[in-house]
C-alpha atoms as a PDB file:
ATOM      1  CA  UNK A   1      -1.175  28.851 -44.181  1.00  0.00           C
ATOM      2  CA  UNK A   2       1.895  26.985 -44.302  1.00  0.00           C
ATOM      3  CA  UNK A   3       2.691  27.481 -40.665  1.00  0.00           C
ATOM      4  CA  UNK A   4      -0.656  26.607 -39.706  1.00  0.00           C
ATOM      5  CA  UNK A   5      -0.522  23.767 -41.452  1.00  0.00           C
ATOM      6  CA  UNK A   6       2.906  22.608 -40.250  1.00  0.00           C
ATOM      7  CA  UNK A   7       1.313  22.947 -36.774  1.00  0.00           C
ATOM      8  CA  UNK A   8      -1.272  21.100 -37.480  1.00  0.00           C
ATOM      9  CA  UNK A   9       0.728  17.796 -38.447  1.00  0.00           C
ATOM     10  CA  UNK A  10       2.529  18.307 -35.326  1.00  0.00           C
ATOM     11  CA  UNK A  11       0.014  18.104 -33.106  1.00  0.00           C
ATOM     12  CA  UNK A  12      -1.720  15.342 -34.735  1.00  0.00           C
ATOM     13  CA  UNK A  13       1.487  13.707 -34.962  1.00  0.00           C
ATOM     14  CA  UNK A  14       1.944  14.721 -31.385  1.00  0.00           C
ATOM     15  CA  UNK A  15      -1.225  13.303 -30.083  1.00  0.00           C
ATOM     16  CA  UNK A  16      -1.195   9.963 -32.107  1.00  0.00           C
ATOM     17  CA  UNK A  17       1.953   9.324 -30.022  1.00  0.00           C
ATOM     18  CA  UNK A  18       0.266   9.847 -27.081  1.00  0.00           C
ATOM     19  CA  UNK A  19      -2.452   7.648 -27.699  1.00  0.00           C
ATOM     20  CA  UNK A  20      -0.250   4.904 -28.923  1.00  0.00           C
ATOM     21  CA  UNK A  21       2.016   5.047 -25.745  1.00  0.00           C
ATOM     22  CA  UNK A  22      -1.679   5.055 -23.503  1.00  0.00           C
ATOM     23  CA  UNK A  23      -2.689   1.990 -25.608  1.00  0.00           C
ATOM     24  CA  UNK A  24       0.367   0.283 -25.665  1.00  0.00           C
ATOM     25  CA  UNK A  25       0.658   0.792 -21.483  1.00  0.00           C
ATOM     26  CA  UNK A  26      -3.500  -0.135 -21.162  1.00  0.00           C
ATOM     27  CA  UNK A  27      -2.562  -2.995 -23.288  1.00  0.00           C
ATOM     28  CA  UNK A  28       0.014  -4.406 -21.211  1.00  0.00           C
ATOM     29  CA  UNK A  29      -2.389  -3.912 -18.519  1.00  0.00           C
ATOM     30  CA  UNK A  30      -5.046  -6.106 -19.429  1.00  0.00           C
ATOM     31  CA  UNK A  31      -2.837  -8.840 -20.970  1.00  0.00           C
ATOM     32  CA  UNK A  32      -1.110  -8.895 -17.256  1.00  0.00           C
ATOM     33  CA  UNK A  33      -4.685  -9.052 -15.576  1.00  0.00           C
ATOM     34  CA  UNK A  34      -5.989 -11.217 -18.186  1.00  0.00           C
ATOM     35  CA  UNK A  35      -3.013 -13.680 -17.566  1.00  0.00           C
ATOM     36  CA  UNK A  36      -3.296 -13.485 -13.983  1.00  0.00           C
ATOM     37  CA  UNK A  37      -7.277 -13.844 -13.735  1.00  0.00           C
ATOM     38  CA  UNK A  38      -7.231 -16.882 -15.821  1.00  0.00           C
ATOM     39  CA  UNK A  39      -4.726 -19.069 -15.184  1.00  0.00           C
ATOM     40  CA  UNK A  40      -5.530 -17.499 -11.642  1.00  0.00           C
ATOM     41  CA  UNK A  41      -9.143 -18.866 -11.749  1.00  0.00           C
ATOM     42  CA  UNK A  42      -7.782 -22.389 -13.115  1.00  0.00           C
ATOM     43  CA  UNK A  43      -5.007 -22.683 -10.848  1.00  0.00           C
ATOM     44  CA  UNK A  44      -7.374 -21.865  -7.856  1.00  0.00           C
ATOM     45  CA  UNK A  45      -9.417 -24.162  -5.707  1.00  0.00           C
ATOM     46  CA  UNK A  46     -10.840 -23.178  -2.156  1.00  0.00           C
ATOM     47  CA  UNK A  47      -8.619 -26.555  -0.462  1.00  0.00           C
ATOM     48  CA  UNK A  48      -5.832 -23.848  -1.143  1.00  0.00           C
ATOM     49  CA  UNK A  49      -6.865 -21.660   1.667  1.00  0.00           C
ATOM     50  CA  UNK A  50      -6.769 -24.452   4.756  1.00  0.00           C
ATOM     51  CA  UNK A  51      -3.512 -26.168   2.952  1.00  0.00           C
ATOM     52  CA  UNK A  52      -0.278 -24.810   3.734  1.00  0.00           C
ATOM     53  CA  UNK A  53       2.407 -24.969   0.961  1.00  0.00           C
ATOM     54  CA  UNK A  54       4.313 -28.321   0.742  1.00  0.00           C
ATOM     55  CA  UNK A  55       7.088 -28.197  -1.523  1.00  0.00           C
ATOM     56  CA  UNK A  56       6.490 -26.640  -5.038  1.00  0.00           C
ATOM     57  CA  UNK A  57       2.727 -27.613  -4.251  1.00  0.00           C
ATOM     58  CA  UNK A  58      -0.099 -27.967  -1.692  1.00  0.00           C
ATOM     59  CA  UNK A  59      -1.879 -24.406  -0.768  1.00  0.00           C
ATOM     60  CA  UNK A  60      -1.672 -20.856   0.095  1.00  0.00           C
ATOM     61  CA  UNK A  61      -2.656 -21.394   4.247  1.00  0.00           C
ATOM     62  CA  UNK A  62       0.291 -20.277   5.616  1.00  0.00           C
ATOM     63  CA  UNK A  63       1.244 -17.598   3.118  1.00  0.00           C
ATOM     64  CA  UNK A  64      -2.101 -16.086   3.497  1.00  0.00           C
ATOM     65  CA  UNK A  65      -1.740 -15.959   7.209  1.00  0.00           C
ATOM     66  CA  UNK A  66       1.835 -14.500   7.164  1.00  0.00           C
ATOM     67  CA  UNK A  67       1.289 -11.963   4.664  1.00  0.00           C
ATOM     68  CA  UNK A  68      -2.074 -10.630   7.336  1.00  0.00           C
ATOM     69  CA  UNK A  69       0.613 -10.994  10.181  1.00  0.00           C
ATOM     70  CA  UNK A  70       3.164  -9.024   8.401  1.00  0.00           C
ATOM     71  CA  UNK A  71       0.409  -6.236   7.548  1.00  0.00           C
ATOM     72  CA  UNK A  72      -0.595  -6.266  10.583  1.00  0.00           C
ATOM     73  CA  UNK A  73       2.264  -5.044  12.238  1.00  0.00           C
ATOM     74  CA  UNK A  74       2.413  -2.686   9.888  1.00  0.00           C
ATOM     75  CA  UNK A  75       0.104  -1.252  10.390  1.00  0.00           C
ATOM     76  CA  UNK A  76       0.212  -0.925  14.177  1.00  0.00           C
ATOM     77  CA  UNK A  77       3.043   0.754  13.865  1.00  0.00           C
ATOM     78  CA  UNK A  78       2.219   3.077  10.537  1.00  0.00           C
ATOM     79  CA  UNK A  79      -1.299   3.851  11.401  1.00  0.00           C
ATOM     80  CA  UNK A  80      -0.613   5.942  14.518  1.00  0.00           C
ATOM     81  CA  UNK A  81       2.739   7.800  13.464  1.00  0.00           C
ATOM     82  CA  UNK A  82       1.466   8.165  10.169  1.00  0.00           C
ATOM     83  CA  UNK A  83      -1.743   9.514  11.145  1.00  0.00           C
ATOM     84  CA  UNK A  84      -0.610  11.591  14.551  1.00  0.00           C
ATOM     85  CA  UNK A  85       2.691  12.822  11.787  1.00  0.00           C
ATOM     86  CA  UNK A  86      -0.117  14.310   9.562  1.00  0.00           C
ATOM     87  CA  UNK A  87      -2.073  15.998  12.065  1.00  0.00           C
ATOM     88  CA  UNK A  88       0.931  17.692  13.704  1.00  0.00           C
ATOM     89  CA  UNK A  89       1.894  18.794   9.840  1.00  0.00           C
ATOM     90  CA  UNK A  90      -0.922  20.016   9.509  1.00  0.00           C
ATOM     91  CA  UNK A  91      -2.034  21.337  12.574  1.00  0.00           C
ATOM     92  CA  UNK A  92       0.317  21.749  14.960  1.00  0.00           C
ATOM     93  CA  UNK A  93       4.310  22.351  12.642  1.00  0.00           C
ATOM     94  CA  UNK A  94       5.537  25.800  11.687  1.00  0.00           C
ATOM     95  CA  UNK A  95       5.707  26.126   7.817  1.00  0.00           C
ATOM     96  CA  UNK A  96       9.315  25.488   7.578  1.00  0.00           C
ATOM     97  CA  UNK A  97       8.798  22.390   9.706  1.00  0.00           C
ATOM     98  CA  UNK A  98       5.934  21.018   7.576  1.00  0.00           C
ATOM     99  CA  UNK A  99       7.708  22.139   4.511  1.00  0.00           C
ATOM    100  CA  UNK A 100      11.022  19.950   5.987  1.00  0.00           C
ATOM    101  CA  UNK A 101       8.193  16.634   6.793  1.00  0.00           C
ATOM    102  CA  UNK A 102       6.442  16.842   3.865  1.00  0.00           C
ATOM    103  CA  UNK A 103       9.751  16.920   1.661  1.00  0.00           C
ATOM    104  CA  UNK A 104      11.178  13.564   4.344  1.00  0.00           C
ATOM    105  CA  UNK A 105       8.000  11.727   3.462  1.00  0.00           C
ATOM    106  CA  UNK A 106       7.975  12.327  -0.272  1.00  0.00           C
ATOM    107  CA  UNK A 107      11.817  11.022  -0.151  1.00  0.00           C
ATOM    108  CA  UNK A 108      10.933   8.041   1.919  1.00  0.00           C
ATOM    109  CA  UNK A 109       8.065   6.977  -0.926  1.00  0.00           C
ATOM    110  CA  UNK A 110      10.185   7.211  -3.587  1.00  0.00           C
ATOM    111  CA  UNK A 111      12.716   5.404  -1.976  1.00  0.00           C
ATOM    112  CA  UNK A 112      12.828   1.755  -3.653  1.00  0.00           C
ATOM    113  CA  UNK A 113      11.242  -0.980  -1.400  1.00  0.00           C
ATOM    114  CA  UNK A 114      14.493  -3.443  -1.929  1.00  0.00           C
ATOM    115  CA  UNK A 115      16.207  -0.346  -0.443  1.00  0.00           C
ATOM    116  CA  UNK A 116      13.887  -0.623   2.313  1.00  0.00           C
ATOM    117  CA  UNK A 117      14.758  -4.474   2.487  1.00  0.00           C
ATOM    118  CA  UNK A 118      18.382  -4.173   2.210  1.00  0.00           C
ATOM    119  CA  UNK A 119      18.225  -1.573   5.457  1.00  0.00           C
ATOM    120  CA  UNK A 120      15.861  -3.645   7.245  1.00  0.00           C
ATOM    121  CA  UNK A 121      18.214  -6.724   6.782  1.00  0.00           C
ATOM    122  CA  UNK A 122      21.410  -4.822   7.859  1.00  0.00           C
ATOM    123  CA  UNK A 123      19.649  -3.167  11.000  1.00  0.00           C
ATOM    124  CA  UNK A 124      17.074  -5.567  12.071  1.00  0.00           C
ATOM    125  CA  UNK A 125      18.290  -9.358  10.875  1.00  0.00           C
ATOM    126  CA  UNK A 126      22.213  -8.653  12.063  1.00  0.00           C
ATOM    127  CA  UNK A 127      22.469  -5.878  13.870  1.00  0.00           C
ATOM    128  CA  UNK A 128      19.558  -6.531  16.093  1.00  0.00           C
ATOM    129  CA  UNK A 129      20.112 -10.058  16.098  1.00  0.00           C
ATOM    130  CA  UNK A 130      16.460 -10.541  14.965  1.00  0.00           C
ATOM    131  CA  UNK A 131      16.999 -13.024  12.276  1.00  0.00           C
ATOM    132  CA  UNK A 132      14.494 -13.852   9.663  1.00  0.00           C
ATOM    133  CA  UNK A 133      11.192 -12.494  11.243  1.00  0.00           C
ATOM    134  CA  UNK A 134       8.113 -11.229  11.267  1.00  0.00           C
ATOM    135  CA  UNK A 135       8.640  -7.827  13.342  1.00  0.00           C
ATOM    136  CA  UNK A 136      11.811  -7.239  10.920  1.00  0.00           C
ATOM    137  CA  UNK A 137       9.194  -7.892   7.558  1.00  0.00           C
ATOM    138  CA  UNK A 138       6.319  -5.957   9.516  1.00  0.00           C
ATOM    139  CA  UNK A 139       8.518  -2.701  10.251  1.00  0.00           C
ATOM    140  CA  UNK A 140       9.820  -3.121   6.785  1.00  0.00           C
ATOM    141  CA  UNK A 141       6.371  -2.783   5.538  1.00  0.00           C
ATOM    142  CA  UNK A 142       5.766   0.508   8.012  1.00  0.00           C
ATOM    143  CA  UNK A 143       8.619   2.227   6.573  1.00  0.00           C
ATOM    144  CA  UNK A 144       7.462   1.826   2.685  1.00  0.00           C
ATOM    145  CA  UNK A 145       3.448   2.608   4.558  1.00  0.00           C
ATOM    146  CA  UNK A 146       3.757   5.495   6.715  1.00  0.00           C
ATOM    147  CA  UNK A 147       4.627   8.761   4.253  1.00  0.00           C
ATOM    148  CA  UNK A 148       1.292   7.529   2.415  1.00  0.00           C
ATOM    149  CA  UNK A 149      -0.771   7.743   5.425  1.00  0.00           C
ATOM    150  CA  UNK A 150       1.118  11.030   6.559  1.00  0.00           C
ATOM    151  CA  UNK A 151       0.565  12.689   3.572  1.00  0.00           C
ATOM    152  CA  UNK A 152      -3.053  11.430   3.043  1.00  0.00           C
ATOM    153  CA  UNK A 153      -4.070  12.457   6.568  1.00  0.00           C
ATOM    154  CA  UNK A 154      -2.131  15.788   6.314  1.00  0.00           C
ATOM    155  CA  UNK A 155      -4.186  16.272   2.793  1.00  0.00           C
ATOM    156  CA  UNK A 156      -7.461  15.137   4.093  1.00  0.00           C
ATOM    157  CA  UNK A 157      -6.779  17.993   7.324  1.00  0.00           C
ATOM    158  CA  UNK A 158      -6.154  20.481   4.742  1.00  0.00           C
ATOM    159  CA  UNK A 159      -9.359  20.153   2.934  1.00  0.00           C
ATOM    160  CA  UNK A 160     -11.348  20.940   5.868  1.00  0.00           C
ATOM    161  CA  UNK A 161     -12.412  24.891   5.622  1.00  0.00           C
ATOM    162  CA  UNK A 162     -10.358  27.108   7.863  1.00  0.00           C
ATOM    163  CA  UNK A 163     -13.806  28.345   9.314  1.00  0.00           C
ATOM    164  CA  UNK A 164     -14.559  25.396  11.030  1.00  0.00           C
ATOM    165  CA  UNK A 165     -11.369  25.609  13.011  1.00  0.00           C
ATOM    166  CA  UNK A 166     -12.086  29.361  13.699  1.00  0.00           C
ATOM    167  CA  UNK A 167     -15.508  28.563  14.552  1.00  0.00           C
ATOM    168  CA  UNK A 168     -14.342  25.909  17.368  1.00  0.00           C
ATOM    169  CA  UNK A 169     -11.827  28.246  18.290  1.00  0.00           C
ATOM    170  CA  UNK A 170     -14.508  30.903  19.093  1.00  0.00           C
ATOM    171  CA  UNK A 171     -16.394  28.339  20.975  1.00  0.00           C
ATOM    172  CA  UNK A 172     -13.250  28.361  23.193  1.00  0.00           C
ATOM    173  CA  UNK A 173     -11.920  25.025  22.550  1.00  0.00           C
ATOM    174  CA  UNK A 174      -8.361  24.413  22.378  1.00  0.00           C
ATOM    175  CA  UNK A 175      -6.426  23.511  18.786  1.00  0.00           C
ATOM    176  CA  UNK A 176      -6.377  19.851  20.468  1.00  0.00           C
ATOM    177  CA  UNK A 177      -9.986  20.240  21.620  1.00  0.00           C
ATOM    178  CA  UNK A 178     -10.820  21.785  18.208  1.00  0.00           C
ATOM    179  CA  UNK A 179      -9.216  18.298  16.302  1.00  0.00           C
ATOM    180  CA  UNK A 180     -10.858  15.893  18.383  1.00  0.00           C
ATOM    181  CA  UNK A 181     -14.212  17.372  18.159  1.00  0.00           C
ATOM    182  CA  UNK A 182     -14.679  19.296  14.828  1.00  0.00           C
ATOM    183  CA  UNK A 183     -11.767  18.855  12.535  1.00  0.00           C
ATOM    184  CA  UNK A 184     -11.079  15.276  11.962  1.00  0.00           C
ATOM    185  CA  UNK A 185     -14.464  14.355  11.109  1.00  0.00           C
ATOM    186  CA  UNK A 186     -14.737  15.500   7.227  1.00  0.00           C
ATOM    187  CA  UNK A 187     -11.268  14.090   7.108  1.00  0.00           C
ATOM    188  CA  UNK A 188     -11.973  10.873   8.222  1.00  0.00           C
ATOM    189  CA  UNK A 189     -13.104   9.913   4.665  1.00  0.00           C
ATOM    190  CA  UNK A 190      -9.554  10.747   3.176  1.00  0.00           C
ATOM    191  CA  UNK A 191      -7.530   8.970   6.369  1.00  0.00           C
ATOM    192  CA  UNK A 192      -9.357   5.954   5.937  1.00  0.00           C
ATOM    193  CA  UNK A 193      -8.660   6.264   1.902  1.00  0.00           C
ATOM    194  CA  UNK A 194      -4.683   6.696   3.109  1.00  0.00           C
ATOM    195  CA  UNK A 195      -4.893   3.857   5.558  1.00  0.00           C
ATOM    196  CA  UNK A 196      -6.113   1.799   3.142  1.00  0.00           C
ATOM    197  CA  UNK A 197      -4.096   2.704   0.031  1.00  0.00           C
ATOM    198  CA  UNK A 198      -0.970   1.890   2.266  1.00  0.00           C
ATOM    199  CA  UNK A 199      -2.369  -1.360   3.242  1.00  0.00           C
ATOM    200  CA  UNK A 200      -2.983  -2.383  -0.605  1.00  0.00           C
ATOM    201  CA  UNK A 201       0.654  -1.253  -1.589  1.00  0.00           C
ATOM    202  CA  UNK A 202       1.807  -3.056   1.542  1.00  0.00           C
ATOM    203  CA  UNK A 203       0.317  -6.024   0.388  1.00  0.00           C
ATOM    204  CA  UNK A 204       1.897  -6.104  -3.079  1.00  0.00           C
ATOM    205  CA  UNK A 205       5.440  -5.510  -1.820  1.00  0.00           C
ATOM    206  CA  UNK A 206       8.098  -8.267  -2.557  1.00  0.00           C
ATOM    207  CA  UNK A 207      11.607  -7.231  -2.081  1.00  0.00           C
ATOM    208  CA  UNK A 208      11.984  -5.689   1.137  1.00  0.00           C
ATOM    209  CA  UNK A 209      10.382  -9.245   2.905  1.00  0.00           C
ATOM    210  CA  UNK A 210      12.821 -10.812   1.033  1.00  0.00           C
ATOM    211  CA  UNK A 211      15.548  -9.986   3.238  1.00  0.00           C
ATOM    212  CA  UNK A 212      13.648  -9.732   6.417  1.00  0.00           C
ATOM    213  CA  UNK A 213      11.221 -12.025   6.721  1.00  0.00           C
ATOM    214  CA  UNK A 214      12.409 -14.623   4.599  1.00  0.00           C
ATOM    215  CA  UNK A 215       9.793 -17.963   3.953  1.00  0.00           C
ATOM    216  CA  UNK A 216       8.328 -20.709   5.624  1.00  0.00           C
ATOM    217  CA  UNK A 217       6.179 -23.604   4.761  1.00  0.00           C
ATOM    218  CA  UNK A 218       4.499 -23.722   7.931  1.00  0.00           C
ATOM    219  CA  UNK A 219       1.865 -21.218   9.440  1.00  0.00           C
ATOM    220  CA  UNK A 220       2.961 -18.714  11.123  1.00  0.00           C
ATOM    221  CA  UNK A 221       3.382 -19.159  15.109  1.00  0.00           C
ATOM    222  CA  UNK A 222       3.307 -16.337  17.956  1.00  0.00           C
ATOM    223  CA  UNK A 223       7.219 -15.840  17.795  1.00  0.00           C
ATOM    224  CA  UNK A 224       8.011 -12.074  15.826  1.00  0.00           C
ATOM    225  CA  UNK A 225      11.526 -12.404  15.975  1.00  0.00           C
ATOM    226  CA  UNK A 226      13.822 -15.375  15.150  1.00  0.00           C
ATOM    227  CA  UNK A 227      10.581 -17.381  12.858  1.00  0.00           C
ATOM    228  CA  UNK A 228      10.719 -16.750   9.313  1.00  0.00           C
ATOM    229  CA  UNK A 229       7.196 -16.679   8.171  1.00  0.00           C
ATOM    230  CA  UNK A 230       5.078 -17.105   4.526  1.00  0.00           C
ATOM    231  CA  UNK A 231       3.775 -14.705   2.284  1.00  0.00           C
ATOM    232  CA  UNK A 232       1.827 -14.287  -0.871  1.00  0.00           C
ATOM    233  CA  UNK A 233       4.313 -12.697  -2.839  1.00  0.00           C
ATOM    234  CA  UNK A 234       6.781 -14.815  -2.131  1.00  0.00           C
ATOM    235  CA  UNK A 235       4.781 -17.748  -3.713  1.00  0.00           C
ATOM    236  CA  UNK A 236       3.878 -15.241  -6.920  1.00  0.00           C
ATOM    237  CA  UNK A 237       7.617 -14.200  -7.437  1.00  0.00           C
ATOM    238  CA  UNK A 238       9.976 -17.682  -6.990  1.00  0.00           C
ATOM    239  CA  UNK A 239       6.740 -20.460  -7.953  1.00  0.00           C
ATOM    240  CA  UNK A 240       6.435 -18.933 -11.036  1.00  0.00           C
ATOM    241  CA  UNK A 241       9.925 -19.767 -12.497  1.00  0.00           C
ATOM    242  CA  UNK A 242      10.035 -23.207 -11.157  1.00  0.00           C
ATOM    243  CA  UNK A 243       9.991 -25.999 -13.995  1.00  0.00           C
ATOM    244  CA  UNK A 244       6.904 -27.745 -12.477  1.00  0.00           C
ATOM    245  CA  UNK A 245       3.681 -26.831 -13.449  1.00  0.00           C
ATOM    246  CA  UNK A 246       1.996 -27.314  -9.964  1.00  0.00           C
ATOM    247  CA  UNK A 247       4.701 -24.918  -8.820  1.00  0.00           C
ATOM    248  CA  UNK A 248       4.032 -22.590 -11.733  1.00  0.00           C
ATOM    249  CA  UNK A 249      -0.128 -22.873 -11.032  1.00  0.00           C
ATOM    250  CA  UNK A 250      -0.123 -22.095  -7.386  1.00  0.00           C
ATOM    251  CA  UNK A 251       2.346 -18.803  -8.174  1.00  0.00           C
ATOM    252  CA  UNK A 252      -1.147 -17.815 -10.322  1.00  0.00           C
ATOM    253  CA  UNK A 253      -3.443 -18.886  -7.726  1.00  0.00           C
ATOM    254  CA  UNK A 254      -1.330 -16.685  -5.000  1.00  0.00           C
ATOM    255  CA  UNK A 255      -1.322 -13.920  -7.631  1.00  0.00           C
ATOM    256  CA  UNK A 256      -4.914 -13.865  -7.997  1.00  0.00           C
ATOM    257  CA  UNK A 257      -5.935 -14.217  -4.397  1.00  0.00           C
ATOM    258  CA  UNK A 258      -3.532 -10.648  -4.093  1.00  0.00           C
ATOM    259  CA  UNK A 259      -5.079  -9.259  -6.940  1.00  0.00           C
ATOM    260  CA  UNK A 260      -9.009 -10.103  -5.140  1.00  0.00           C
ATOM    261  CA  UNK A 261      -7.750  -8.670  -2.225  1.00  0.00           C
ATOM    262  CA  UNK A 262      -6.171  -5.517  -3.204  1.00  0.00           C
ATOM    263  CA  UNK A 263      -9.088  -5.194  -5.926  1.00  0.00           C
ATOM    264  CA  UNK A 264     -11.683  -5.457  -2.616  1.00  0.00           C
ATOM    265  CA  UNK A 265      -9.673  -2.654  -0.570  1.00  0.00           C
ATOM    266  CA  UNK A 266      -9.840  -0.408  -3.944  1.00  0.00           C
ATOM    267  CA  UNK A 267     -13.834  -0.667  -3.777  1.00  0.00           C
ATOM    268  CA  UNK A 268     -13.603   0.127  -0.358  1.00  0.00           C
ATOM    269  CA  UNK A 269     -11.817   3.410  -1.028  1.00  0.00           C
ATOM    270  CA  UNK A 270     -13.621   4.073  -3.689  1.00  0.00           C
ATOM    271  CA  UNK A 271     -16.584   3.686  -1.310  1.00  0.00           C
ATOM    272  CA  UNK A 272     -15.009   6.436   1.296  1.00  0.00           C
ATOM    273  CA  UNK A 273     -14.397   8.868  -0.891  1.00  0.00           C
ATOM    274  CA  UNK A 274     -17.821   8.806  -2.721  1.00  0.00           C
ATOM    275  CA  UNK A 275     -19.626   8.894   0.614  1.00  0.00           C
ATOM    276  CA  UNK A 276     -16.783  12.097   2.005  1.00  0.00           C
ATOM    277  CA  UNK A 277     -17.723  13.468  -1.309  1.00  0.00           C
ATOM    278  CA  UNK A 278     -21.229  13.453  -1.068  1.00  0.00           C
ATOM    279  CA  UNK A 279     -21.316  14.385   2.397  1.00  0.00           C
ATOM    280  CA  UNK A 280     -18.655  17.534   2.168  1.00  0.00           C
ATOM    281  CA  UNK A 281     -20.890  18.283  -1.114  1.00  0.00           C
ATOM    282  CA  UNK A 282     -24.271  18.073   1.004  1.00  0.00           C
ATOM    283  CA  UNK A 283     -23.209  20.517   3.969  1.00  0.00           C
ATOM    284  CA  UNK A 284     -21.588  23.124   1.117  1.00  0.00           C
END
């Protein structure tokens, strides 16, 4: 009796811990989205978004536009090595060579972004003579998004039922033939989910712009190397410790625009996977 008592108070002991550390991290949560959504809301007019930034003040115009520029070329180059990297894992690698990418990619996303930044800005700004760029932020940005849309596509390839590909293969297709045609469509879903996740983490990412792409005021031109260029998070990070409060309220009105837009691409995968869900569910 004893003893079961004794375990008893343990594990209520043990589990009132746990909740208290879930509510004290959930409660942190909301007071940092409660902050940020309501000064956010106040700080935030629609004159922001066809202003550039002028000083401490004026609008978000041209840090919108760089931080879609810098994505962008992210993306251009993280999309299609990400995604072609996770079908040759998948697909194509031996098990010691998908064992060997798999490991590489988990590495590279633990790796911390100012890392990233601090690489970028060694390589790219000096010894590429880019300067302060876009093209040095954007690849950057593909080196903190591609193992997330590697490993998401190489997931989503995985999930598909090894009869499908035997199926095609009986059909006489080839294993390149049997991707295009039979494979990557119930893994679409989870590559879109992957491409999108990347973009949303891309999006939030700080440090490793800071010592590639720099800032500027002014929208961003057609020049990827040797322009510095705007972006949200710049405004977010160094507005909100200046002493003026018009400096301090457009910081919260750049946060919140990031927060809509990362909160929009979460719906979206939410969307993806419910529908890939649904369907995988309605052919089973």
């Amino acid at each position: 009796m004893k003893r079961r008592r004794r375990r008893n108070a343990f594990s209520y002991l043990g589990w009132s811990i746990a909740w208290l550390a879930a509510a004290l991290v959930l409660f942190g949560l909301f007071d940092l989205l409660g902050s940020i959504v309501w000064r956010g809301v106040r700080s935030f007019h629609f004159a922001m978004l066809f202003t550039p930034t002028q000083g401490v003040a004026g609008g978000l115009e041209n840090a919108i536009l760089g931080t879609f520029e810098l994505v962008l070329i992210a993306v251009l180059f993280a999309a299609p090595l990400g995604i072609l990297g996770g079908v040759y894992t998948s697909e194509f690698a031996g098990r010691r060579t998908a064992a060997v990418i798999r490991f590489l990619a988990e590495v590279l996303s633990g790796v911390p972004s100012i890392v990233i930044g601090y690489f970028g800005y060694l390589l790219l700004v000096l010894q590429f003579h880019w300067g302060f760029s876009a093209l040095a932020g954007g690849i950057a940005l593909t080196l903190i998004m591609l193992p997330y849309i590697l490993r998401t596509t190489d997931t989503s390839l995985q999930q598909v039922p090894h009869m499908q590909r035997e199926a095609a293969w009986a059909l006489g297709m080839t294993r390149s033939q049997a991707i295009l045609k039979a494979i990557w469509r119930p893994a679409a879903g989870g590559i879109a989910t992957g491409l999108l996740l990347a973009i949303a983490i891309g999006l939030g990412e700080t440090a490793p712009l800071l010592y590639t792409a720099g800032w500027n005021a002014n929208n961003p031109s057609l020049q990827l190397t040797h322009a510095q260029v705007g972006y949200l998070t710049y405004v977010a990070y160094t507005y909100l410790d200046q002493p003026y409060p018009a400096a301090r309220d457009l910081a919260y009105a750049a946060a919140f625009v990031l927060l809509v837009v990362i909160l929009i691409i979460q719906l979206v995968v939410r969307g993806l996977v419910w529908r890939t869900t649904n369907r995988l569910q309605g052919r089973h």
